[in-house]
Protein backbone atom coordinates (compact mmCIF):
# COMPACT_ATOMS: atom_id res chain seq x y z
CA UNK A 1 20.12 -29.48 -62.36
CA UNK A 2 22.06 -26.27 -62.49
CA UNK A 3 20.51 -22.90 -63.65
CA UNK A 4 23.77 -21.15 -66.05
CA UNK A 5 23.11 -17.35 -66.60
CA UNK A 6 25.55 -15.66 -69.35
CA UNK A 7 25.11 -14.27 -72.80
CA UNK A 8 23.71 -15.40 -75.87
CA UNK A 9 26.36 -17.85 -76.91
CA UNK A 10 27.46 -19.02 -73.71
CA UNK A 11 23.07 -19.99 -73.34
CA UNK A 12 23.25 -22.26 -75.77
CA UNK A 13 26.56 -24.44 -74.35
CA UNK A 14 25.24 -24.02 -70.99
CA UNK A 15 21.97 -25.35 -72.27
CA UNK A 16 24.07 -28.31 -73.93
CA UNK A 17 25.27 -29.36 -70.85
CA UNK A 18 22.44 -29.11 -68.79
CA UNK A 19 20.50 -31.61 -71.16
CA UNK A 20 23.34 -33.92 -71.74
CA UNK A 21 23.71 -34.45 -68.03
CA UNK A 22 19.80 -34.64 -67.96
CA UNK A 23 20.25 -37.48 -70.99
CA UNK A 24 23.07 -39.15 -69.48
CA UNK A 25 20.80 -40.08 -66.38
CA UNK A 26 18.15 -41.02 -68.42
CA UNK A 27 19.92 -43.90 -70.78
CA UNK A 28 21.21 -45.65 -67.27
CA UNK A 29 17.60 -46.07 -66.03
CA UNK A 30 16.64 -47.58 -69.77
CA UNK A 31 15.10 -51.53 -68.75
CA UNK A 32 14.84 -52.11 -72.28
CA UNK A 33 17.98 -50.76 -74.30
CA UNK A 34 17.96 -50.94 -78.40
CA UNK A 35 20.28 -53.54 -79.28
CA UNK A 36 19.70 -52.41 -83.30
CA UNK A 37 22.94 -49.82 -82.86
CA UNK A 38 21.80 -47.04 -85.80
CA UNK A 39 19.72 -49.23 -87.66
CA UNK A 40 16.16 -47.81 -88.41
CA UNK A 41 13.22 -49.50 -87.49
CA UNK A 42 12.29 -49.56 -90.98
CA UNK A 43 15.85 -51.13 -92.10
CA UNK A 44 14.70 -53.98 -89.44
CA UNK A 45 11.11 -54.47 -90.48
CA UNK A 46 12.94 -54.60 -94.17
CA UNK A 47 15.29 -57.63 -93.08
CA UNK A 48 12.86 -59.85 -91.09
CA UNK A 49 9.87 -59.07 -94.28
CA UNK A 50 13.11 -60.73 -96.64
CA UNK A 51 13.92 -63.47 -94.12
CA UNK A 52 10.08 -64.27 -93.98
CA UNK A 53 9.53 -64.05 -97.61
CA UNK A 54 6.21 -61.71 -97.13
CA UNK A 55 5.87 -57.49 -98.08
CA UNK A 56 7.19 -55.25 -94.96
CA UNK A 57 3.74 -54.33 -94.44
CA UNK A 58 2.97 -57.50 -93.25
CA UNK A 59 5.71 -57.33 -90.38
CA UNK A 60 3.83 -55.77 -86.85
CA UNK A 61 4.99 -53.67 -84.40
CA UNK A 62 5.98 -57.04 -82.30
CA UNK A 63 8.44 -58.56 -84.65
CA UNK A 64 10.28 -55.36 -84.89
CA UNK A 65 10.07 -54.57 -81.30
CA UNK A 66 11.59 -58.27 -80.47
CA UNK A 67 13.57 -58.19 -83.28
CA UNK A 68 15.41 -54.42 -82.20
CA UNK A 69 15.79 -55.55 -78.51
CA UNK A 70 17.26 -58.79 -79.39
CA UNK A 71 21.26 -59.32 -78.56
CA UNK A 72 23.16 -60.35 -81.72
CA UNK A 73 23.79 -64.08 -80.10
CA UNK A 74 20.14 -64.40 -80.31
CA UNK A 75 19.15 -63.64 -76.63
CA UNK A 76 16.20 -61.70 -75.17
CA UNK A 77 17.61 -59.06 -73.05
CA UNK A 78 15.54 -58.83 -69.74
CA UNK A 79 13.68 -61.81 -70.63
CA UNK A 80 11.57 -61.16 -67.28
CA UNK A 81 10.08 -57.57 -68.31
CA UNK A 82 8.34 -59.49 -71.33
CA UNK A 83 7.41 -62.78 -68.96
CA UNK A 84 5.59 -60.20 -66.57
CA UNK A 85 3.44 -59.18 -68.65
CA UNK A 86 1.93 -62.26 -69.87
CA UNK A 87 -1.37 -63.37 -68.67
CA UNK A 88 -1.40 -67.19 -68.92
């Protein structure tokens, strides 16, 4: 990480840059991407509460979890991070 040193304006890009290289190398080492794009969590719970038939309150944490790191085609990405941690 670099260290920039310049005025009050300059701060603030050099800042900017700083923390979007920081970010950049943090979304490569995601295992578990959101495959939602920009839809809230609540739009999600919303959708799979209608498809069910049931309030949203009724949805847990699980359904929208799978349901925002689930590829369109209907595919679990990195099916063996959620196999690993299953106690059978």
């Amino acid at each position: 990480m670099q260290t920039i040193i310049c005025g009050t304006r300059g701060m603030k890009n050099g800042l900017r840059i700083v923390l979007s290289e920081q970010n950049r190398s943090n979304r490569k080492e995601q295992k578990l991407p959101n495959c939602s794009g920009r839809t809230p969590a609540q739009v999600v719970r919303y959708k799979i509460a209608q498809d069910l038939g049931v309030d949203s309150s009724e949805v847990g944490r699980g359904h929208t979890f799978l349901a925002m790191h689930t590829h369109p085609n209907k595919t679990l990405q990195n099916f063996g991070i959620f196999v690993s941690g299953i106690k059978f």
